[in-house]
Each structure stands twice: as structure tokens, then as C-alpha cells.
C-alpha atoms as a PDB file:
ATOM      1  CA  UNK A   1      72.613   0.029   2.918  1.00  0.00           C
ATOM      2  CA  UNK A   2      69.658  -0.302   5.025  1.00  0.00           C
ATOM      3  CA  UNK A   3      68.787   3.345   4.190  1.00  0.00           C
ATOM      4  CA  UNK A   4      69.079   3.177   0.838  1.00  0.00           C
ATOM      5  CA  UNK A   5      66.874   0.297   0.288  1.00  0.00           C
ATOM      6  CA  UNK A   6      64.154   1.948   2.312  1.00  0.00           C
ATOM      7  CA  UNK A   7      64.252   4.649   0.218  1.00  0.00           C
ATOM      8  CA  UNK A   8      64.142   2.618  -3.129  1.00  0.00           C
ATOM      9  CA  UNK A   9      61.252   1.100  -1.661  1.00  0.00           C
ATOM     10  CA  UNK A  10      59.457   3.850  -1.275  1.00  0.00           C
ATOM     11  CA  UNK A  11      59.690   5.602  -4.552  1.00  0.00           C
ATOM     12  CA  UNK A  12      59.026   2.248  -6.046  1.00  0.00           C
ATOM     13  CA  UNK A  13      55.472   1.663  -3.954  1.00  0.00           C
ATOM     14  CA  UNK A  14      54.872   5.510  -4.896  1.00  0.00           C
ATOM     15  CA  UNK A  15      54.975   4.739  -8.794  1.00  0.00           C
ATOM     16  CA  UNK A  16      52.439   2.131  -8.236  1.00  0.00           C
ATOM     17  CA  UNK A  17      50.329   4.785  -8.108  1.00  0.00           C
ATOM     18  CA  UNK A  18      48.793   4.733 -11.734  1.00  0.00           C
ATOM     19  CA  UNK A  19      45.666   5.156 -13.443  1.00  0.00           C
ATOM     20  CA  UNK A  20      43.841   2.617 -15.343  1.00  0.00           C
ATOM     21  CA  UNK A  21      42.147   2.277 -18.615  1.00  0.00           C
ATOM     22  CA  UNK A  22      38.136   1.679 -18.515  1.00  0.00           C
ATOM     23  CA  UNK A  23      36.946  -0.691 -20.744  1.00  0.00           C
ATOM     24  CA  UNK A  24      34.786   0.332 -23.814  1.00  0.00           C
ATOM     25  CA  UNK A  25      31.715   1.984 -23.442  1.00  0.00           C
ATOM     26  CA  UNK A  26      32.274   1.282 -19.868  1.00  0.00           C
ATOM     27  CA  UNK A  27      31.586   3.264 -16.620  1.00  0.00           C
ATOM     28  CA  UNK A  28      34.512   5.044 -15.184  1.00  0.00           C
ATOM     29  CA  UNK A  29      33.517   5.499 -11.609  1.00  0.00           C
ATOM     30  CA  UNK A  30      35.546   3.145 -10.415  1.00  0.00           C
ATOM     31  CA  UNK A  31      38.646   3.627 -12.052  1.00  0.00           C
ATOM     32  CA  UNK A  32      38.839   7.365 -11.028  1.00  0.00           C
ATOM     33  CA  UNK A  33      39.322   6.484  -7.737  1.00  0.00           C
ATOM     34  CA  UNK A  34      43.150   5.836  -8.791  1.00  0.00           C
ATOM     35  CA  UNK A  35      44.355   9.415  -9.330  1.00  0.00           C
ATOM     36  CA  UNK A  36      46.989   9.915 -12.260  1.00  0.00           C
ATOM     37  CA  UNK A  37      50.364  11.127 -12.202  1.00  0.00           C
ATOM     38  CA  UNK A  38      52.449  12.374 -14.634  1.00  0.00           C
ATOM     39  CA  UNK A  39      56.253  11.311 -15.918  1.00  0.00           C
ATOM     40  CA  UNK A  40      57.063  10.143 -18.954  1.00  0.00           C
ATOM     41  CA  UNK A  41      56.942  11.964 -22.296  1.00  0.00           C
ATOM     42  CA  UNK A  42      58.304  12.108 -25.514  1.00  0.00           C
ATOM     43  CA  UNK A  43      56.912  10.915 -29.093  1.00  0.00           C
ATOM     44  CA  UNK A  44      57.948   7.382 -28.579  1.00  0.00           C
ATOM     45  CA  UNK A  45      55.597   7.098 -25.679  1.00  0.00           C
ATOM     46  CA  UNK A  46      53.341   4.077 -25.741  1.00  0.00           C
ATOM     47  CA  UNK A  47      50.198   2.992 -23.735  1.00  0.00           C
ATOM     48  CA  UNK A  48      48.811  -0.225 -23.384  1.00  0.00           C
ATOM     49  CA  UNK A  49      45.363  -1.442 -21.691  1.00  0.00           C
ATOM     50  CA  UNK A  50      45.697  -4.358 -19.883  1.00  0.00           C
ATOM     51  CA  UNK A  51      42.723  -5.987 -18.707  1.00  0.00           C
ATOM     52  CA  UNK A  52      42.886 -10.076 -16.895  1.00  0.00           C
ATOM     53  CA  UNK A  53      39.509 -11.654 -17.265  1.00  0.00           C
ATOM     54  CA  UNK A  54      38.627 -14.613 -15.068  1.00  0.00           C
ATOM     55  CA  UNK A  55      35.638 -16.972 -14.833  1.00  0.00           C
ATOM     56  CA  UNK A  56      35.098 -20.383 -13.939  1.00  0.00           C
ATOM     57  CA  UNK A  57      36.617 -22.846 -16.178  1.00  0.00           C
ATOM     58  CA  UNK A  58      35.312 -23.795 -19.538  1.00  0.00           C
ATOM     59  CA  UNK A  59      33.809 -20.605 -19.523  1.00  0.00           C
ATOM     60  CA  UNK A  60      31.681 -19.900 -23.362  1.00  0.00           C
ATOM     61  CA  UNK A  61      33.062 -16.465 -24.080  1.00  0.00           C
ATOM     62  CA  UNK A  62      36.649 -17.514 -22.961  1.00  0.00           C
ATOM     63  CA  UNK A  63      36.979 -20.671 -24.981  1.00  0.00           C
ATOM     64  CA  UNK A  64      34.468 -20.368 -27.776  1.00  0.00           C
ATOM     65  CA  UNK A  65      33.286 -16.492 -28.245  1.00  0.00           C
ATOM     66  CA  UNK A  66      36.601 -14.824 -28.241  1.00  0.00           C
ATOM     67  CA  UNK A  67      37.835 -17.235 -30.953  1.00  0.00           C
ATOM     68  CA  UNK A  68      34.890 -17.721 -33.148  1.00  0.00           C
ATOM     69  CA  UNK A  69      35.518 -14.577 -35.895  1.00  0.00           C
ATOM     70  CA  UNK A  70      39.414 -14.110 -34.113  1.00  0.00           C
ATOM     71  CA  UNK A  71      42.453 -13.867 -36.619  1.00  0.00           C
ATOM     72  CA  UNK A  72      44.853 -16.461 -35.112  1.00  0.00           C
ATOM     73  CA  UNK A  73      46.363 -16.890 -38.647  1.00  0.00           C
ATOM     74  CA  UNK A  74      48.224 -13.731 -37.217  1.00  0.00           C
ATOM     75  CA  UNK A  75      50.797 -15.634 -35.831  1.00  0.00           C
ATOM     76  CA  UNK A  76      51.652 -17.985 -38.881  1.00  0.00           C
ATOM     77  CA  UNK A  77      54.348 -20.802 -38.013  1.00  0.00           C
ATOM     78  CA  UNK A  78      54.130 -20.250 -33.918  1.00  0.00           C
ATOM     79  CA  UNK A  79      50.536 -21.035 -33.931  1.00  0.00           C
ATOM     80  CA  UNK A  80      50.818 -25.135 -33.769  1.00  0.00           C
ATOM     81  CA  UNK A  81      53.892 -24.596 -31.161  1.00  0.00           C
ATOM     82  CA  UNK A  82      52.013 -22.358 -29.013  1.00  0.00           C
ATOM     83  CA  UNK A  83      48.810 -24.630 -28.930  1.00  0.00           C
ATOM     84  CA  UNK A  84      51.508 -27.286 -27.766  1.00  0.00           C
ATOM     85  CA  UNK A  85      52.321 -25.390 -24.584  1.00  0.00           C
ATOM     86  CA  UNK A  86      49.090 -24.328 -24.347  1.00  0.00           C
ATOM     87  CA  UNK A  87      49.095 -20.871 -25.206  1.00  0.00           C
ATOM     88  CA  UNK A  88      46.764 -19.157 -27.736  1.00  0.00           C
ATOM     89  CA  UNK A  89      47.076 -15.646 -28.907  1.00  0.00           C
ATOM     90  CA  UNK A  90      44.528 -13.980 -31.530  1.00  0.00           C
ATOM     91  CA  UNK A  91      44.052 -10.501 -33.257  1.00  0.00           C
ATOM     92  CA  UNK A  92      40.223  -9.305 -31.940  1.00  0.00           C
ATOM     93  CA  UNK A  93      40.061  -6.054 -33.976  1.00  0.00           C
ATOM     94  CA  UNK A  94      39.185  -2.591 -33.007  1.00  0.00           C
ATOM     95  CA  UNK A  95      36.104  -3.901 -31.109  1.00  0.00           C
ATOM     96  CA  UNK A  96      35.729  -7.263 -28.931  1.00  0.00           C
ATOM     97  CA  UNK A  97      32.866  -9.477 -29.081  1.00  0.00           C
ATOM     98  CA  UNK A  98      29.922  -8.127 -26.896  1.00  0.00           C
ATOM     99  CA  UNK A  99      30.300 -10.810 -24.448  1.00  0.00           C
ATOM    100  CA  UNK A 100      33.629 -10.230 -23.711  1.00  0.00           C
ATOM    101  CA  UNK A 101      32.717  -6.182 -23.336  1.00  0.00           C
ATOM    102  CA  UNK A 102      30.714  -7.030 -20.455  1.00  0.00           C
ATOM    103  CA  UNK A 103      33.374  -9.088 -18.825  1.00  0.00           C
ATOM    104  CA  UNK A 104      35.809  -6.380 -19.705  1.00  0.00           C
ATOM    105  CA  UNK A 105      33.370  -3.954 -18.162  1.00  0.00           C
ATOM    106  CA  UNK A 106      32.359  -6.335 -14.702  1.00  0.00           C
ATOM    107  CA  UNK A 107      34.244  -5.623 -11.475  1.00  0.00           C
ATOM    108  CA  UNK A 108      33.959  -8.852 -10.778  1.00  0.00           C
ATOM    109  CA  UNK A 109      35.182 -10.220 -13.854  1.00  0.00           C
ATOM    110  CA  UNK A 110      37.877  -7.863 -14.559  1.00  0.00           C
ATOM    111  CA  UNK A 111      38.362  -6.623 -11.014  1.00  0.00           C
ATOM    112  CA  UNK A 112      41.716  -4.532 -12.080  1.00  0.00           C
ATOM    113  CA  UNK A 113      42.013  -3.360 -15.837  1.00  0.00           C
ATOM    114  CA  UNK A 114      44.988  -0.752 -15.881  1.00  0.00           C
ATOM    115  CA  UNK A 115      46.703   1.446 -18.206  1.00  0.00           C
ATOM    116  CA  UNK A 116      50.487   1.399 -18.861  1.00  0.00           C
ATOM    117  CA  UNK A 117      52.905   4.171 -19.924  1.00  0.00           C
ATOM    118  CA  UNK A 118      56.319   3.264 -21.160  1.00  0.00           C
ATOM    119  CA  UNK A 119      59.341   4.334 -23.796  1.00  0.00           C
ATOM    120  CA  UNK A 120      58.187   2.449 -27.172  1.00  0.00           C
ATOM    121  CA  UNK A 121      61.211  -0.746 -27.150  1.00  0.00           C
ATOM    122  CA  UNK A 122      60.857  -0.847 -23.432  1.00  0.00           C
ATOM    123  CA  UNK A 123      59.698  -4.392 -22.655  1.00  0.00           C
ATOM    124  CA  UNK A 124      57.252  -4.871 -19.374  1.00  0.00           C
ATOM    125  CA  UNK A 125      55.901  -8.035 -17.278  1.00  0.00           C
ATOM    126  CA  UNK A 126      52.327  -8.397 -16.518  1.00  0.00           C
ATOM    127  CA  UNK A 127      51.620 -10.675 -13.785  1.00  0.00           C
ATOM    128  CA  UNK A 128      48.870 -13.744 -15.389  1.00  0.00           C
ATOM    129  CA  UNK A 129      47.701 -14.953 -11.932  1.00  0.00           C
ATOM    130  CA  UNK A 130      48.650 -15.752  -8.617  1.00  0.00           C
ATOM    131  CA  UNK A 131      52.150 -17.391  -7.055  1.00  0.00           C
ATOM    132  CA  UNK A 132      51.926 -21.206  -6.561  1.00  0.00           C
ATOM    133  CA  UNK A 133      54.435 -22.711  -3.606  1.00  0.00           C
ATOM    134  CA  UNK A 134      55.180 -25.186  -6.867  1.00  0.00           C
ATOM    135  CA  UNK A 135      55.113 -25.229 -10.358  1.00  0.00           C
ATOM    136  CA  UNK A 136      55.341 -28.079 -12.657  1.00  0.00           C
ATOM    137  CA  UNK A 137      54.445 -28.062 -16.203  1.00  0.00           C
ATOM    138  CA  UNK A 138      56.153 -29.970 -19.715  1.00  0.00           C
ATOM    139  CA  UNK A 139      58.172 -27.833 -21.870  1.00  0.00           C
ATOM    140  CA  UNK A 140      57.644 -28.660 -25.733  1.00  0.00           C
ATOM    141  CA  UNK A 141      59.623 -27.808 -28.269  1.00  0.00           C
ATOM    142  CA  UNK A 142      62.251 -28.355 -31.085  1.00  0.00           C
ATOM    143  CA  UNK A 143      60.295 -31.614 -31.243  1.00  0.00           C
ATOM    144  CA  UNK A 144      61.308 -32.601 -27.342  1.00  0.00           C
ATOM    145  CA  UNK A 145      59.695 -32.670 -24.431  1.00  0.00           C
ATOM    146  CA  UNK A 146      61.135 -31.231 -21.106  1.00  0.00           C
ATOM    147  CA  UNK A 147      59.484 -31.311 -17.571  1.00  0.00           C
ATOM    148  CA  UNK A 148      60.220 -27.966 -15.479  1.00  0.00           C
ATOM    149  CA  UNK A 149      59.368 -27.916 -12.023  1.00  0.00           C
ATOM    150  CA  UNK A 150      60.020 -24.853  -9.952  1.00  0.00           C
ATOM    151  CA  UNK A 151      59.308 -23.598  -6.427  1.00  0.00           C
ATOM    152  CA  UNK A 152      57.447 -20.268  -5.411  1.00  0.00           C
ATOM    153  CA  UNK A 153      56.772 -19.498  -8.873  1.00  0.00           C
ATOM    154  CA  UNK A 154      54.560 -17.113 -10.674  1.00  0.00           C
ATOM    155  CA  UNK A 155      53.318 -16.939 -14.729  1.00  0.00           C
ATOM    156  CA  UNK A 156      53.847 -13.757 -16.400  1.00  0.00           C
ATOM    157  CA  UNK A 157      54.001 -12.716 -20.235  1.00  0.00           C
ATOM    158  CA  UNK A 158      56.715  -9.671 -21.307  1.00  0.00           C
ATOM    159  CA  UNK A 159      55.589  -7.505 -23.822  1.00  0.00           C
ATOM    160  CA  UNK A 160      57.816  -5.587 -25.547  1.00  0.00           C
ATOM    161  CA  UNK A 161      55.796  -2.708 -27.624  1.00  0.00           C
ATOM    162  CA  UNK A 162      58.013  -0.726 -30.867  1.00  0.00           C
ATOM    163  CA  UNK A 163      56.191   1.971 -33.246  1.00  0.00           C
ATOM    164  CA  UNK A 164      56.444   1.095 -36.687  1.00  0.00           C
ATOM    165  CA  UNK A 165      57.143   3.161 -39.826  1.00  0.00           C
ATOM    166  CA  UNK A 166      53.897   2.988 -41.341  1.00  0.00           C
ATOM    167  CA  UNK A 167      51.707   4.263 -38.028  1.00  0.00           C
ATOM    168  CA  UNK A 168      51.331   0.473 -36.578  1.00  0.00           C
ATOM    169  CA  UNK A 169      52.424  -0.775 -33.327  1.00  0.00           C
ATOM    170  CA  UNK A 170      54.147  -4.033 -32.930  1.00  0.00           C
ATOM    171  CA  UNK A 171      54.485  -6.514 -30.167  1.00  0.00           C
ATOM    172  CA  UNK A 172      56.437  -8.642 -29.181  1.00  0.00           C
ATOM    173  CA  UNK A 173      55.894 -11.807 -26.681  1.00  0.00           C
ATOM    174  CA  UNK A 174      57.863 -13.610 -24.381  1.00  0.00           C
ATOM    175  CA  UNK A 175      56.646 -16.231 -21.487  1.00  0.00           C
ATOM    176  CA  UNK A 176      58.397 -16.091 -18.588  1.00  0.00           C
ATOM    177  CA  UNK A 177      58.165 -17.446 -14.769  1.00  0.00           C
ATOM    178  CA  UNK A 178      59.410 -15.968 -11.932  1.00  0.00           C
ATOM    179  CA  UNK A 179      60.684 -18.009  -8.910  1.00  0.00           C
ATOM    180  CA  UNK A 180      62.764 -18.922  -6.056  1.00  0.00           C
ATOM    181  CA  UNK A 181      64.193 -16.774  -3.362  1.00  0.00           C
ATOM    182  CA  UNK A 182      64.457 -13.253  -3.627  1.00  0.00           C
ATOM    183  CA  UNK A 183      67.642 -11.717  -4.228  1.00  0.00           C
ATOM    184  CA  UNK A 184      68.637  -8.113  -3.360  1.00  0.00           C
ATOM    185  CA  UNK A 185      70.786  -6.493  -6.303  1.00  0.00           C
ATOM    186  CA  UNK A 186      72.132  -3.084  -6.629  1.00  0.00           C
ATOM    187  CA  UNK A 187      70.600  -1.089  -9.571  1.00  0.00           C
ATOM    188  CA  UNK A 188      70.686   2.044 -11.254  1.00  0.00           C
ATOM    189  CA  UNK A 189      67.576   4.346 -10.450  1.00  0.00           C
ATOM    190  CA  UNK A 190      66.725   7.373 -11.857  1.00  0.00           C
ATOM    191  CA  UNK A 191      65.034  10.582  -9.953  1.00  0.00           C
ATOM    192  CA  UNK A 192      64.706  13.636 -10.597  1.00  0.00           C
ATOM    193  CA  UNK A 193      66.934  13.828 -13.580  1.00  0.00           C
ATOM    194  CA  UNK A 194      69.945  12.359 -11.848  1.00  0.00           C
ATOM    195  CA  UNK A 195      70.908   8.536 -11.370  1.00  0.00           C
ATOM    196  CA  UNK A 196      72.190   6.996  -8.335  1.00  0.00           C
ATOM    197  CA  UNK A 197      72.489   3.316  -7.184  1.00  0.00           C
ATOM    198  CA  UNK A 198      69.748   1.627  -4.751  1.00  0.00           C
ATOM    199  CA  UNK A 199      68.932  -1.926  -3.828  1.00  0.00           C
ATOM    200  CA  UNK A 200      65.897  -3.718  -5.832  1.00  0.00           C
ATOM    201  CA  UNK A 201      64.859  -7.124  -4.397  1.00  0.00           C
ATOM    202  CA  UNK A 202      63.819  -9.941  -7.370  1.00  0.00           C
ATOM    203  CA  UNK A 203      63.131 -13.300  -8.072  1.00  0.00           C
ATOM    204  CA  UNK A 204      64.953 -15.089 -10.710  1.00  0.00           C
ATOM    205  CA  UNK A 205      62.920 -14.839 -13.742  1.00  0.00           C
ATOM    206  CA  UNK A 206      63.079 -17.634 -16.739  1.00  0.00           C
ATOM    207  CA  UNK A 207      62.124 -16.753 -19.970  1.00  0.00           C
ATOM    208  CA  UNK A 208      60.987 -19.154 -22.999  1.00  0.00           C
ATOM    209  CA  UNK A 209      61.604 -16.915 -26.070  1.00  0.00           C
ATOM    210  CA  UNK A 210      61.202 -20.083 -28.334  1.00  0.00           C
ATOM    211  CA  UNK A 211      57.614 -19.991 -27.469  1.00  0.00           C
ATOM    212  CA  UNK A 212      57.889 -16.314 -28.344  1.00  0.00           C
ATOM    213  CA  UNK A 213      55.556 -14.372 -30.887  1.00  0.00           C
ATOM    214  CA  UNK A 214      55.123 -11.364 -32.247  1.00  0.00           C
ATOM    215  CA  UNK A 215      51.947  -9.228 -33.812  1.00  0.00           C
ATOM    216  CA  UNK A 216      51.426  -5.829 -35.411  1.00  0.00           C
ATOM    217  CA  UNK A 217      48.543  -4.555 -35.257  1.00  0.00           C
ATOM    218  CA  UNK A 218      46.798  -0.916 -36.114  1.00  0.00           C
ATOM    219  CA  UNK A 219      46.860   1.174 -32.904  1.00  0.00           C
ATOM    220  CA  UNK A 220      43.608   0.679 -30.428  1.00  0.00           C
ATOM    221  CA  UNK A 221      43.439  -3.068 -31.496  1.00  0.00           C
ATOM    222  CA  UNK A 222      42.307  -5.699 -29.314  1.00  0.00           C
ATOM    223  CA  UNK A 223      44.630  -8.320 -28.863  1.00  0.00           C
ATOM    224  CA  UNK A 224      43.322 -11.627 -26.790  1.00  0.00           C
ATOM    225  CA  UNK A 225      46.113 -14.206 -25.397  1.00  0.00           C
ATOM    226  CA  UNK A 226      44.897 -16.987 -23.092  1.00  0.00           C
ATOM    227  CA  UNK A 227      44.972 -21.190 -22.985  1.00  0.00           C
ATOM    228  CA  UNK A 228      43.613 -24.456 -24.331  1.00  0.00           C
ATOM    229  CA  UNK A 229      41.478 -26.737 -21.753  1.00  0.00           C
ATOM    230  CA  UNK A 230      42.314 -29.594 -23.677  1.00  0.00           C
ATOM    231  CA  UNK A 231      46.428 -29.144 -23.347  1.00  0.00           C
ATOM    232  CA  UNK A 232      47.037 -30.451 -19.585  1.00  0.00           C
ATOM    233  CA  UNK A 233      50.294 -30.336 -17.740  1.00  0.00           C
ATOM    234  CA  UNK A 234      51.708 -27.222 -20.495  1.00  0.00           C
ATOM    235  CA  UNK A 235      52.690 -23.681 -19.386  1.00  0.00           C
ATOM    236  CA  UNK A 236      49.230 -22.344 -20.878  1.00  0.00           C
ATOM    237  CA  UNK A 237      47.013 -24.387 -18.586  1.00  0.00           C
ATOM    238  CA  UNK A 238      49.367 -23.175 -15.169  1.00  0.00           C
ATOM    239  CA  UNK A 239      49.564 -19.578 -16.758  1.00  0.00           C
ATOM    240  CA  UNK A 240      45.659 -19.071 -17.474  1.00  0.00           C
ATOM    241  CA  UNK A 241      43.855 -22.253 -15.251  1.00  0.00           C
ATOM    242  CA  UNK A 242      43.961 -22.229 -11.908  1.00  0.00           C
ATOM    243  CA  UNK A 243      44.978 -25.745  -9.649  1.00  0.00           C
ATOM    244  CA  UNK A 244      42.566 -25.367  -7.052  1.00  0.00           C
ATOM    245  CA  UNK A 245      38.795 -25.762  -6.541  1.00  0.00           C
ATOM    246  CA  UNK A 246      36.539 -24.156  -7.819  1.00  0.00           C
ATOM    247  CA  UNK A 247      38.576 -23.914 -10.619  1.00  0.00           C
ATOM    248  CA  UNK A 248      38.645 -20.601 -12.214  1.00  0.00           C
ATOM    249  CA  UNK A 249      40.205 -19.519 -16.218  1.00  0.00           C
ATOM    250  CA  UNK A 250      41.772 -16.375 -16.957  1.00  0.00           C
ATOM    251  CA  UNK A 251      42.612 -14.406 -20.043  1.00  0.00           C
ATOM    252  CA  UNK A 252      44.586 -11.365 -21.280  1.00  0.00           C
ATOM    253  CA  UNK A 253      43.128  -9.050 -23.221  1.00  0.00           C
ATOM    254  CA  UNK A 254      45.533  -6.303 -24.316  1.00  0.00           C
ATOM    255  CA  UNK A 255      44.949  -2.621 -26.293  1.00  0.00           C
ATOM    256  CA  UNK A 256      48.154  -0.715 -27.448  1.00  0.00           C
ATOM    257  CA  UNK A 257      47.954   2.712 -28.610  1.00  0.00           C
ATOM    258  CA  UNK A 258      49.734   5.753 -28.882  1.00  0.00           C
ATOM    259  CA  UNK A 259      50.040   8.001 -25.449  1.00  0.00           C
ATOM    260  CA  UNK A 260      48.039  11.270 -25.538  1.00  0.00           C
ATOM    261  CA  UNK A 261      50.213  13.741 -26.081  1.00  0.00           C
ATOM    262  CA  UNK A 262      48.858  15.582 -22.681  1.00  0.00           C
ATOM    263  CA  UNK A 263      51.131  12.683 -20.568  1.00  0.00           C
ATOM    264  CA  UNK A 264      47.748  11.375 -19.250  1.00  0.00           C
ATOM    265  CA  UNK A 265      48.757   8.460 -16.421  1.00  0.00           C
ATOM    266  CA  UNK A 266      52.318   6.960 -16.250  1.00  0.00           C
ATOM    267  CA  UNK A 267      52.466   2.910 -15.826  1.00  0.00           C
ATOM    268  CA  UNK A 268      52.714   1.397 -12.749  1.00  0.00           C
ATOM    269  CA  UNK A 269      56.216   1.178 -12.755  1.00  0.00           C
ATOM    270  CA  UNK A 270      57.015   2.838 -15.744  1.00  0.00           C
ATOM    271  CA  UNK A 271      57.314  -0.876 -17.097  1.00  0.00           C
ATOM    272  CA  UNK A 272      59.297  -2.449 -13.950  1.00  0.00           C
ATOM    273  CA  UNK A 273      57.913  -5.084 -12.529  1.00  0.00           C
ATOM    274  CA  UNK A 274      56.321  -3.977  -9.215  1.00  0.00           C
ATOM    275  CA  UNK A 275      57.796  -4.568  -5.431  1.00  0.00           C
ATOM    276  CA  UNK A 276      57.312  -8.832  -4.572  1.00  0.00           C
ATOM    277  CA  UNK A 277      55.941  -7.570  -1.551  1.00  0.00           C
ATOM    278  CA  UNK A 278      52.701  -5.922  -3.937  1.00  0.00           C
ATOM    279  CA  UNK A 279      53.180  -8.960  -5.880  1.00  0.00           C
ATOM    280  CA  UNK A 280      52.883 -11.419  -2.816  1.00  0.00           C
ATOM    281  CA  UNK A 281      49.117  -9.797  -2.748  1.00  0.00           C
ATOM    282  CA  UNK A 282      47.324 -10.543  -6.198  1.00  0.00           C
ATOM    283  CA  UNK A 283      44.141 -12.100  -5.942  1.00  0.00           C
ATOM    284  CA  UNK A 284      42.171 -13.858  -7.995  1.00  0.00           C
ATOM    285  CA  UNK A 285      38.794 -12.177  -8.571  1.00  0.00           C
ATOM    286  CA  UNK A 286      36.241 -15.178  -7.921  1.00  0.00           C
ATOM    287  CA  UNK A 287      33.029 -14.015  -9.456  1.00  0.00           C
ATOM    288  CA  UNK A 288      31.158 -16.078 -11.590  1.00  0.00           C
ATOM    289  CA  UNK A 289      28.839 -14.055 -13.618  1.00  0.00           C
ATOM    290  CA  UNK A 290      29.150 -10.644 -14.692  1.00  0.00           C
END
């Protein structure tokens, strides 16, 4: 047993490997340092650009520029429920605002854009910001109020990407926290062709589809998710805001498209959530201008 689990860990620290996506009209000489592998193919292969701004809080661009000529309307009845946890989600277009390019472009704004590679229907977690020992927020919905508090927690947001008849992509979101102690489960793993049985080590993961939403957009669109400042004590504000001092705001900007047909870079993980042990090291990127 042992054995095996050494092994799974390896191949699973070896598909962390990936490329990432530079932003628009950005430099690439930093994101070539990553060299990319190849794995998955097929015509049902998506990519998606995932990019986690952060600047101090109340940040312009974050809270006002992003949302000023956004399409929010996108998400029609979930709109006033998300806003009640929080959460905001908008439709950006094929181009973001030019402030948000720069961020999207800054190391030390967006120290670790990255480009995913997955099966179309294939849903994968991306990590919003760092664990917290605790995590306490008020759950709202159905017209009640719940309070959730749970221990070694971390925020993250499953997307779920599916290629639509008429050439569009859509998405589909679902919050979720992971927490507690890890448990080591037998799974399934694939290599080489073949499948045999290793050991995977997770957290218990909760997910809130009732404060789920879904988009579909044209491929290449910008899509913005991130929080309200004036919502305290929801899922949103522990997702995006961080507790301690100097308090810094993060947002999610993602960009689905369809996967070059060369393979270009896999994912990550190939949509799995990566080892905790990778996990255990996020970081927050603290700088405060561009």
C-alpha cells in the first residue's frame, strides 16, 4: 500500500507540470518557463484561461471598472441570490477593460495565470485563495439563513465546461469548500492506456449547487466572477476577501475556448484537483500596484 501511494503521488506531482495561458497582448517570458506537455486529445477537448487577480481591498478596477459596461443580466433569476452570498459573476466580452489587462498582465497582480486542458463535461476545481485554520460564513437561501462554520477549510469554484450545438461553450458553476482531515481513498487511475487502482488523499469537499449558475458564452469570452464589499459574513466575502491585515481582494477572471487541435499544454491535472500537499502552498500574491 505504501508503494502504491508513492507512486500515485508521483505521477500526480508530474501532471502538475502544465503550461499557462498569457494574458492579452501580454509578454510571454515568463510563462515559458513552464514547459508543455502533451495528453489529451479528441474534438471535445476544451481549454480554459484562468487567471486570480488580487489587490488591496476596495480596489477601483475590481469593484467598479470590471462592472461598469459588464452583462450581469447574464445570469437572470440567480443574480439577487448570488449578491446575497456575496458572489457576483458577469459576462466581460471578447476583450476586458484596459485596467483589468494590466492586472491580468502584472506578475504581481496575477502572479499565476494558467491554462487548463480537459474532456468538454469534465467538471474542475480552481482553488480562490488560501486555506484558513477556520471558516465561518452565513448560508442564504430558500429565504433562510444558515451559519456554516468549518475547520481547515479552503474556497474553491467547480466549473464544469460542455460545447454547445451552435459553436458556443457553456459553463456551469458550483461553490464549493474543502475541509477537514484528509482522507486516503482508493481510486481508479489511468496510465498509459490501462487502469489500475492507487491511493489519492482528499479533503471532504461541500458543494452549494443552489448558489449554482450557469453562462454560455461565444468561445474566447471573458468571464469575471468575484464578491461584494458591502455583503459581510457571506461565502463571497471569505471566497474573494481576505481576513487578515493588510487586507487584500481577489477575483476570477476566466477565458474558455476550444483546444488547438495541435494538443498544445494539458491542465494541471487534467481537471483533478492537485495533491493537498501543492495545495498546502498557495500564496497570496501581495502587490499593490501593477
Amino acid at each position: 500500500m505504501r508503494q502504491s501511494l508513492a507512486v500515485v503521488l508521483a505521477l500526480t506531482a508530474a501532471s502538475l507540470n502544465g503550461c499557462v495561458a498569457p494574458p492579452p497582448d501580454g509578454p510571454v517570458g515568463r510563462y515559458e518557463a513552464k514547459v508543455p506537455f502533451h495528453g489529451l486529445s479528441g474534438d471535445d477537448v476544451v481549454q480554459l484561461d484562468v487567471f486570480v487577480v488580487e489587490r488591496p481591498a476596495a480596489d477601483r478596477c475590481l469593484n467598479r471598472e470590471v462592472w461598469e459596461l459588464a452583462d450581469e443580466e447574464v445570469l437572470k433569476d440567480k443574480k439577487s441570490l448570488l449578491e446575497e452570498n456575496g458572489l457576483r459573476a458577469c459576462v466581460l466580452g471578447d476583450s476586458p477593460p484596459d485596467g483589468l489587462r494590466a492586472l491580468l498582465r502584472s506578475e504581481r497582480s496575477c502572479a499565476n495565470p494558467r491554462r487548463l486542458r480537459l474532456h468538454a463535461g469534465r467538471p474542475t476545481q480552481i482553488v480562490l485563495g488560501p486555506a484558513a485554520s477556520d471558516l465561518a460564513f452565513q448560508l442564504r437561501q430558500d429565504g433562510r439563513t444558515a451559519d456554516v462554520s468549518l475547520d481547515q477549510a479552503q474556497c474553491l469554484l467547480q466549473v464544469t465546461t460542455r460545447l454547445t450545438g451552435d459553436g458556443r461553450m457553456n459553463l456551469q458553476f458550483a461553490p464549493q469548500v474543502r475541509h477537514g482531515e484528509p482522507v486516503s481513498l482508493p481510486r481508479p487511475m489511468r496510465e498509459g492506456g490501462s487502469l489500475h487502482w492507487g491511493v489519492q488523499t482528499e479533503q471532504p469537499t461541500e458543494t452549494y449547487p443552489g448558489l449554482g449558475w450557469e453562462m454560455t458564452v461565444p468561445p474566447n469570452t471573458y468571464i469575471a466572477v468575484g464578491t461584494l464589499l458591502d455583503r459581510p459574513d457571506t461565502l463571497g466575502q471569505r471566497a474573494f476577501l481576505s481576513a487578515e491585515a493588510p487586507r487584500t481582494q481577489r477575483l476570477l477572471v476566466l477565458r474558455p475556448g476550444r483546444a488547438l487541435a495541435d494538443g498544445g499544454p494539458t491542465d494541471e491535472a487534467n481537471g483533478r484537483q492537485p495533491p493537498l500537499a501543492l495545495q498546502a502552498g498557495w500564496t497570496a500574491a501581495r502587490g499593490a500596484g501593477p
